[in-house]
Protein backbone atom coordinates (compact mmCIF):
# COMPACT_ATOMS: atom_id res chain seq x y z
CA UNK A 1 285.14 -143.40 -38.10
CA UNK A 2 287.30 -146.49 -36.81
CA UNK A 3 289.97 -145.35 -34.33
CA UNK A 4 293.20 -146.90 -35.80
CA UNK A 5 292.37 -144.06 -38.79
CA UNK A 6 291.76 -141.68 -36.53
CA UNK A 7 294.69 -141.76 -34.12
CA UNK A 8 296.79 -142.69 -37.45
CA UNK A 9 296.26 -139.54 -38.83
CA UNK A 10 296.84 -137.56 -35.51
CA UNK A 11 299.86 -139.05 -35.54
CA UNK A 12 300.76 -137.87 -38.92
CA UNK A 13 299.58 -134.40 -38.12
CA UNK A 14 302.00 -134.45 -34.95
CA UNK A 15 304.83 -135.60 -37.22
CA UNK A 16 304.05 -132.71 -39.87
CA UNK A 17 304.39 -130.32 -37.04
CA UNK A 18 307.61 -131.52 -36.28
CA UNK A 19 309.04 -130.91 -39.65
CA UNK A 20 308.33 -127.35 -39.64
CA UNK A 21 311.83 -125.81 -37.61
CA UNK A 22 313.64 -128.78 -39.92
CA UNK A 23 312.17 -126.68 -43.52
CA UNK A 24 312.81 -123.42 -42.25
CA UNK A 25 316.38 -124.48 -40.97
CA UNK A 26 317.14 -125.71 -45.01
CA UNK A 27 315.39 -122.11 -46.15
CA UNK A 28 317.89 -118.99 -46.45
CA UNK A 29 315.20 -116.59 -46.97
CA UNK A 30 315.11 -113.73 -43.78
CA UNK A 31 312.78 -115.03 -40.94
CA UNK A 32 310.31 -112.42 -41.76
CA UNK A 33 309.86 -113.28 -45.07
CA UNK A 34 309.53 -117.06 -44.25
CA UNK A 35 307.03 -116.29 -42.04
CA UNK A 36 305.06 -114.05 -44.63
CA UNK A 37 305.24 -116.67 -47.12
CA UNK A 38 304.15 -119.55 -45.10
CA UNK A 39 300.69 -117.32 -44.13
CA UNK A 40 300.54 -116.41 -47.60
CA UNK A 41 299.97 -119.90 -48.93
CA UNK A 42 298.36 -120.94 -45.69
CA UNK A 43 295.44 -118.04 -46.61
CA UNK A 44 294.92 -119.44 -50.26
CA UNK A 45 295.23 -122.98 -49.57
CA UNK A 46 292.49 -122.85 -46.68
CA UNK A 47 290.48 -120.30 -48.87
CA UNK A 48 290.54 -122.94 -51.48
CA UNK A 49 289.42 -125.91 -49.30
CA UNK A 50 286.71 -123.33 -47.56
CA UNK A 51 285.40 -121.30 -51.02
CA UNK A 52 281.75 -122.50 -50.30
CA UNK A 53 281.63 -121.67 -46.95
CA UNK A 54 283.36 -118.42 -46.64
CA UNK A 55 281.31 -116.34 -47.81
CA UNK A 56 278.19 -117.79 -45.61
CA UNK A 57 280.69 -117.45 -42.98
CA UNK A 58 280.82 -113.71 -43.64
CA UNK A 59 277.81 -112.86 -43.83
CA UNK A 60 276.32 -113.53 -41.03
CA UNK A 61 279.55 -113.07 -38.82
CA UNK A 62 278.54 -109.69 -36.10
CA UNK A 63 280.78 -107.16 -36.09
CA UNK A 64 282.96 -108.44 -32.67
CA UNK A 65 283.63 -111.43 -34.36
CA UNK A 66 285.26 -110.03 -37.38
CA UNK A 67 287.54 -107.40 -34.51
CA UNK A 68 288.60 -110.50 -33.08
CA UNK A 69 289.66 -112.21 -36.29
CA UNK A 70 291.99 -109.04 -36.92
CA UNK A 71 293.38 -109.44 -33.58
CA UNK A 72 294.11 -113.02 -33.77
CA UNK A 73 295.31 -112.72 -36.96
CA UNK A 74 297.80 -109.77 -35.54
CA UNK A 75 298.90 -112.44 -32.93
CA UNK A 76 299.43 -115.41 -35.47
CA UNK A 77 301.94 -113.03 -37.64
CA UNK A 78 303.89 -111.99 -34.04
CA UNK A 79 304.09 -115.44 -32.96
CA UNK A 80 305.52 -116.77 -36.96
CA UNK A 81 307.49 -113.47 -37.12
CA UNK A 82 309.36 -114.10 -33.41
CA UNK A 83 309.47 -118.10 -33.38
CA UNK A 84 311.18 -118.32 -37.40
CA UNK A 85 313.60 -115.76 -35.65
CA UNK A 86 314.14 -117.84 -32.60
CA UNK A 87 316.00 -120.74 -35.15
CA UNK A 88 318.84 -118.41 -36.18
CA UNK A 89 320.12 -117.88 -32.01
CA UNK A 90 318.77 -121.18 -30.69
CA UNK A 91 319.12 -124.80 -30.63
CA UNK A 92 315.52 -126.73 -32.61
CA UNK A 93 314.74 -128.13 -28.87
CA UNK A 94 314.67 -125.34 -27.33
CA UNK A 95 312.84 -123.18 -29.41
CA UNK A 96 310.49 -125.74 -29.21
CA UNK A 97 309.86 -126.60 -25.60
CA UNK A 98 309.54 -122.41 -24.87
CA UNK A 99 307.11 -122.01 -27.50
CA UNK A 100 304.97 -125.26 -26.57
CA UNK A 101 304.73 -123.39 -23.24
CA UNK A 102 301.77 -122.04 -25.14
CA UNK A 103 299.32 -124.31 -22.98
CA UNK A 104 300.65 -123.09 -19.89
CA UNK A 105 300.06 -119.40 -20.84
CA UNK A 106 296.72 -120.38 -21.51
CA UNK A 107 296.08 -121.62 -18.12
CA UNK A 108 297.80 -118.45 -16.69
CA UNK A 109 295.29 -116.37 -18.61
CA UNK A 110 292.86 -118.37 -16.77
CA UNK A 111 294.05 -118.14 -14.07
CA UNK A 112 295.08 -114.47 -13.23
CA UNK A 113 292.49 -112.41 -16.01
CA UNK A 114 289.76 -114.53 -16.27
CA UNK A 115 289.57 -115.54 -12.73
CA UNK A 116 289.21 -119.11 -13.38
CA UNK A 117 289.72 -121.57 -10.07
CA UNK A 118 292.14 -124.59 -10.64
CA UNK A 119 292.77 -128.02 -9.52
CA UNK A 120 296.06 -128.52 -7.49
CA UNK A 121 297.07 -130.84 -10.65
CA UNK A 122 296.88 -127.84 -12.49
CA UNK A 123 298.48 -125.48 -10.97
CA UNK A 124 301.01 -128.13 -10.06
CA UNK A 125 302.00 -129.21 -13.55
CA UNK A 126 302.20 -125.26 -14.42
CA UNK A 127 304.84 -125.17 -11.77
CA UNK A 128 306.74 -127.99 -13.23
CA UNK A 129 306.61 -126.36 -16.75
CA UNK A 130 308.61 -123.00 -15.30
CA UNK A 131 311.16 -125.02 -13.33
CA UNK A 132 312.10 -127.08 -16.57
CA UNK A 133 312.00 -123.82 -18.88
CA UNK A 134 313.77 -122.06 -15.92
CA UNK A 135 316.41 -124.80 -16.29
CA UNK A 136 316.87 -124.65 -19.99
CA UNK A 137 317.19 -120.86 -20.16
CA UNK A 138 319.74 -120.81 -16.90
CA UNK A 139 322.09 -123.31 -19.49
CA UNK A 140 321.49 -121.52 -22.76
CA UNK A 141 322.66 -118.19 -20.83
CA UNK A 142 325.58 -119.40 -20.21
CA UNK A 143 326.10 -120.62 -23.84
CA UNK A 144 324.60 -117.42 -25.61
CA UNK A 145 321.36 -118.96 -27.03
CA UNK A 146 319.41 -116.96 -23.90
CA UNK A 147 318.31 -114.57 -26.88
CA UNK A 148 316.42 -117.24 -29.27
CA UNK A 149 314.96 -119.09 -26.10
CA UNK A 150 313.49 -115.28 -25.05
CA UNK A 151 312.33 -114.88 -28.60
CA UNK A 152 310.48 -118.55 -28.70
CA UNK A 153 308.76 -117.89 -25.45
CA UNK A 154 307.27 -114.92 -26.58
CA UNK A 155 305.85 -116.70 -29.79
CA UNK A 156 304.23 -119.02 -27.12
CA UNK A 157 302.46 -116.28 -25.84
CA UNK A 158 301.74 -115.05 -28.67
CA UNK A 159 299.84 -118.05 -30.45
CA UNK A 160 298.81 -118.68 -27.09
CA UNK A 161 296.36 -115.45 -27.16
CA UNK A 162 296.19 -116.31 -30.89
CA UNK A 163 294.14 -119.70 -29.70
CA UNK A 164 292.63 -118.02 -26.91
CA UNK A 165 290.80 -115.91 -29.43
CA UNK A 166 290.13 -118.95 -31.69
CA UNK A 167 288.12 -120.91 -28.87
CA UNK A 168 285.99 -117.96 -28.99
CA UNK A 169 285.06 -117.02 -32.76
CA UNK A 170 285.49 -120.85 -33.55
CA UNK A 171 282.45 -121.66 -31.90
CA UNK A 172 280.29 -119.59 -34.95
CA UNK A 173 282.78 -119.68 -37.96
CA UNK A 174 284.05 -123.06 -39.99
CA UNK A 175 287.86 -123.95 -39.88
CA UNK A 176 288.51 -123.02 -42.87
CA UNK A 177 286.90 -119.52 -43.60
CA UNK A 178 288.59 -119.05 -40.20
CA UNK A 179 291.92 -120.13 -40.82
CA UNK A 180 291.88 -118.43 -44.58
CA UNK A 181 290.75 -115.18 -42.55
CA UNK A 182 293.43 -114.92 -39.89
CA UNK A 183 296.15 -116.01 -41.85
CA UNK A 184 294.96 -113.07 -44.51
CA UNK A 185 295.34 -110.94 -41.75
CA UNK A 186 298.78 -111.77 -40.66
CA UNK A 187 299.56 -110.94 -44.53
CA UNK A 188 298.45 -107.49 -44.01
CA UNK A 189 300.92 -107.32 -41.47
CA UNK A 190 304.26 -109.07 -42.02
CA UNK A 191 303.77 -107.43 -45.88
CA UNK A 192 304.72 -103.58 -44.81
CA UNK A 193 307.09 -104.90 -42.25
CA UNK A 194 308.86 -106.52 -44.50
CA UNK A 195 308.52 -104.03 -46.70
CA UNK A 196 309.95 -101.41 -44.61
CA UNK A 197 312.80 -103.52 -43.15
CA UNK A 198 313.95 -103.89 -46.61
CA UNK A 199 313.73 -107.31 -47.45
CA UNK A 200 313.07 -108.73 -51.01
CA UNK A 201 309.76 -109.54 -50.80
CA UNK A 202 309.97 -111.72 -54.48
CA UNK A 203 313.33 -112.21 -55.72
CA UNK A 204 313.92 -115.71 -54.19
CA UNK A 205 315.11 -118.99 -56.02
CA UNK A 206 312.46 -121.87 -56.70
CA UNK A 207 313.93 -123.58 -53.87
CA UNK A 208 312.83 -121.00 -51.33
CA UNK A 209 309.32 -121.25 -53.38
CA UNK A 210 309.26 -124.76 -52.49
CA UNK A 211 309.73 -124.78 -48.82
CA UNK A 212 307.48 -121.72 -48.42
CA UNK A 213 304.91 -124.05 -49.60
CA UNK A 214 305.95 -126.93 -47.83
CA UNK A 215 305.13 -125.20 -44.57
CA UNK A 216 302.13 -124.45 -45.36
CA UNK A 217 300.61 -127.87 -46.69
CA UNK A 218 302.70 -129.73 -44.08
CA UNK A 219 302.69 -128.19 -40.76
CA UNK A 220 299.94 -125.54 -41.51
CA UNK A 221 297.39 -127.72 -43.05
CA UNK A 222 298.40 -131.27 -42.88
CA UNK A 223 299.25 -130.64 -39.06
CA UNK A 224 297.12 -127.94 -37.18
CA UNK A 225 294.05 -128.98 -39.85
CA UNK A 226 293.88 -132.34 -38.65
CA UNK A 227 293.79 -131.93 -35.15
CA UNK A 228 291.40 -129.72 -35.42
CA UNK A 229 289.18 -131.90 -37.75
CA UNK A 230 290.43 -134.92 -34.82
CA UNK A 231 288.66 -132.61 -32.06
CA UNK A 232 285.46 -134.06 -33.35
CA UNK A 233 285.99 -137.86 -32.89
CA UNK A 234 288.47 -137.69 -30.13
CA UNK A 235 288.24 -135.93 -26.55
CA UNK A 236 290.07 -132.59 -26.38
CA UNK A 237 292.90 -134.15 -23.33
CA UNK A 238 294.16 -136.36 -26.50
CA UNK A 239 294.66 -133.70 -29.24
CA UNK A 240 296.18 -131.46 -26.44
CA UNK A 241 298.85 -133.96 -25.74
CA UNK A 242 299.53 -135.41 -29.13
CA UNK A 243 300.58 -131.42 -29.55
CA UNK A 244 303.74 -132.39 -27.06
CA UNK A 245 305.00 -134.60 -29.51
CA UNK A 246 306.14 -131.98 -31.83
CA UNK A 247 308.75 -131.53 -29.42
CA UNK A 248 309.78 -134.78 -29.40
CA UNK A 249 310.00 -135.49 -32.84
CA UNK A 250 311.53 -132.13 -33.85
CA UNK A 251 314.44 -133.08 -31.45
CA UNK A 252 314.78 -136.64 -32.95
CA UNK A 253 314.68 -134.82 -36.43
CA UNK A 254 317.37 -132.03 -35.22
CA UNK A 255 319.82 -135.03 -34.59
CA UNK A 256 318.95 -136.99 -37.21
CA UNK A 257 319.12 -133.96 -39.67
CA UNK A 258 321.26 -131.38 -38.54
CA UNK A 259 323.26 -133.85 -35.82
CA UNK A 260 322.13 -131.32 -33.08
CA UNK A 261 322.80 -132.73 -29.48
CA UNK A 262 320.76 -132.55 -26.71
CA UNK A 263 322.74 -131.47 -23.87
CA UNK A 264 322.17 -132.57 -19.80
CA UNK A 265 320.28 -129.53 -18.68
CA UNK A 266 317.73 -129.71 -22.25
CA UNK A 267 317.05 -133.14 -21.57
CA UNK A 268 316.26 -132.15 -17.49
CA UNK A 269 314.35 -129.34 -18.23
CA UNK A 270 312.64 -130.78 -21.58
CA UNK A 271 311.79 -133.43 -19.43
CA UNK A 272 309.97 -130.68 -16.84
CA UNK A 273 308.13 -129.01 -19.57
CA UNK A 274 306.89 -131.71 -21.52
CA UNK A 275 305.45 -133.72 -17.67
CA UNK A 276 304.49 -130.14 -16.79
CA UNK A 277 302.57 -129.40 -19.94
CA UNK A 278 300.95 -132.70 -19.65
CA UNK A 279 299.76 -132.63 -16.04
CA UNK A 280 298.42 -129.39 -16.59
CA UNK A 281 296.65 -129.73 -20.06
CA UNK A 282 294.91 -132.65 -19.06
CA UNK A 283 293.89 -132.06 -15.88
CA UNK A 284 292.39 -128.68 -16.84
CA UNK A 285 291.03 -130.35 -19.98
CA UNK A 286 289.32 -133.07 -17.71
CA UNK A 287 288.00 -130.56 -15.17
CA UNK A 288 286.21 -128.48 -18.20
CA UNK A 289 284.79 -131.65 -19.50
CA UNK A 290 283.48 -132.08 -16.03
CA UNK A 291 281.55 -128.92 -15.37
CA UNK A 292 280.12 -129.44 -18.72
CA UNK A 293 278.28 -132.83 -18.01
CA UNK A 294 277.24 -131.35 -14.32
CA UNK A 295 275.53 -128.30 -16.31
């Protein structure tokens, strides 16, 4: 596979990403029901791409694996349900930066559960991270957006056990029985919560239709799906800082879109994150890739 391709599409998938706060911004629909509709398409689409491997995939998947999948798949509908929310009491950027703070919950599971020693980079760049998120919630508090940044952050944590979980069963099932399988999953459970907060689960104009869909082929599949299809011709320190760009170019978009400003203490502490987030990714990334060539 020749490299300009390969870092061509990464760079699509990063830009995909980015459009996904822009499409639910232009959708009206309740956050809830954006977020069951975008898992909803998300499960048939990647059961379509994966309909010859799925069932292989299930039938030799043990028992633990399929517990996981429900658990992950429990995660993925929090995280959708909490970050969609996060749009309607926050700024794009911000809800952003907090819930690319994923990586650095990641690390902290490492860290503190799994007992996992780190370099001084590491720890370091984590350290960075909370000063810069520290700095963009101490503004937004003062400007009554403290709400949406709390909601975002728990979405990264969220996806961030979400992923934790996928690194796991990945290992034995395909992408895409996997991703049909968890995103089924987070059906089963933003369904009856919708349900019983009320919400119309069908009664929505073709427009809504539309952009439901749009998340999933763009940001779902077009974005997530090829860097995970990347992680195969690329080393994993790439793919986990291409994912910083989302934040980058959903900012540029917000502006360009929606003419939403960056003010002095998001630029500071988006600054933080983003150098923190990068530090730590890929000196944790580098230091994995290490131990595995001295085993």
């Amino acid at each position: 596979m020749r490299p300009v391709l390969i870092y061509g599409l990464i760079f699509l998938s990063v830009l995909c990403m980015a459009t996904s706060s822009i499409i639910i911004r232009f959708s009206t629909a309740p956050a809830m029901i954006i977020a069951l509709y975008r898992v909803v398409f998300t499960a048939g689409l990647a059961a379509l791409l994966g309909s010859r491997d799925i069932f292989p995939n299930i039938k030799k998947m043990p028992r633990r694996d399929f517990i996981l999948i429900i658990i992950a798949g429990f995660f993925l509908a929090l995280h959708f349900a909490f970050w969609i929310s996060s749009l309607n009491y926050t700024s794009i950027p911000s809800s952003v930066l907090f819930t690319n703070l994923q990586v650095i919950f990641v690390l902290l599971f490492s860290i503190f559960i799994l007992r996992e020693k780190m370099k001084q980079q590491v720890i370091a760049g984590i350290i960075v991270a909370i000063l810069g998120s520290s700095l963009i919630a101490g503004g937004d508090l003062g400007s009554g957006r403290i709400y949406g940044d709390m909601l975002a952050l728990l979405s990264g944590f969220f996806v961030a056990v979400y992923f934790i979980i996928g690194r796991y069963v990945r290992v034995r099932v395909d992408v895409w029985p996997y991703t049909s399988m968890v995103a089924l999953v987070a059906v089963l459970v933003l369904l009856p919560a919708s349900a019983l907060a009320g919400l119309p689960l069908l009664s929505y104009p073709p427009r809504e239709w539309i952009l439901f869909l749009l998340l999933a082929l763009g940001p779902g599949l077009a974005g997530h799906g090829i860097l995970n299809w990347a992680l195969k011709y690329v080393k994993a320190p790439i793919v986990a800082v291409s994912i910083l760009g989302e934040s980058v170019g959903a900012s540029i978009l917000a502006f360009l879109v929606f003419g939403e400003l960056l003010l002095w203490y998001q630029m500071i502490g988006g600054v933080l994150i983003l150098l923190g987030i990068y530090v730590a990714a890929v000196n944790e990334a580098r230091s994995g890739e290490q131990l595995l060539q001295e085993g």
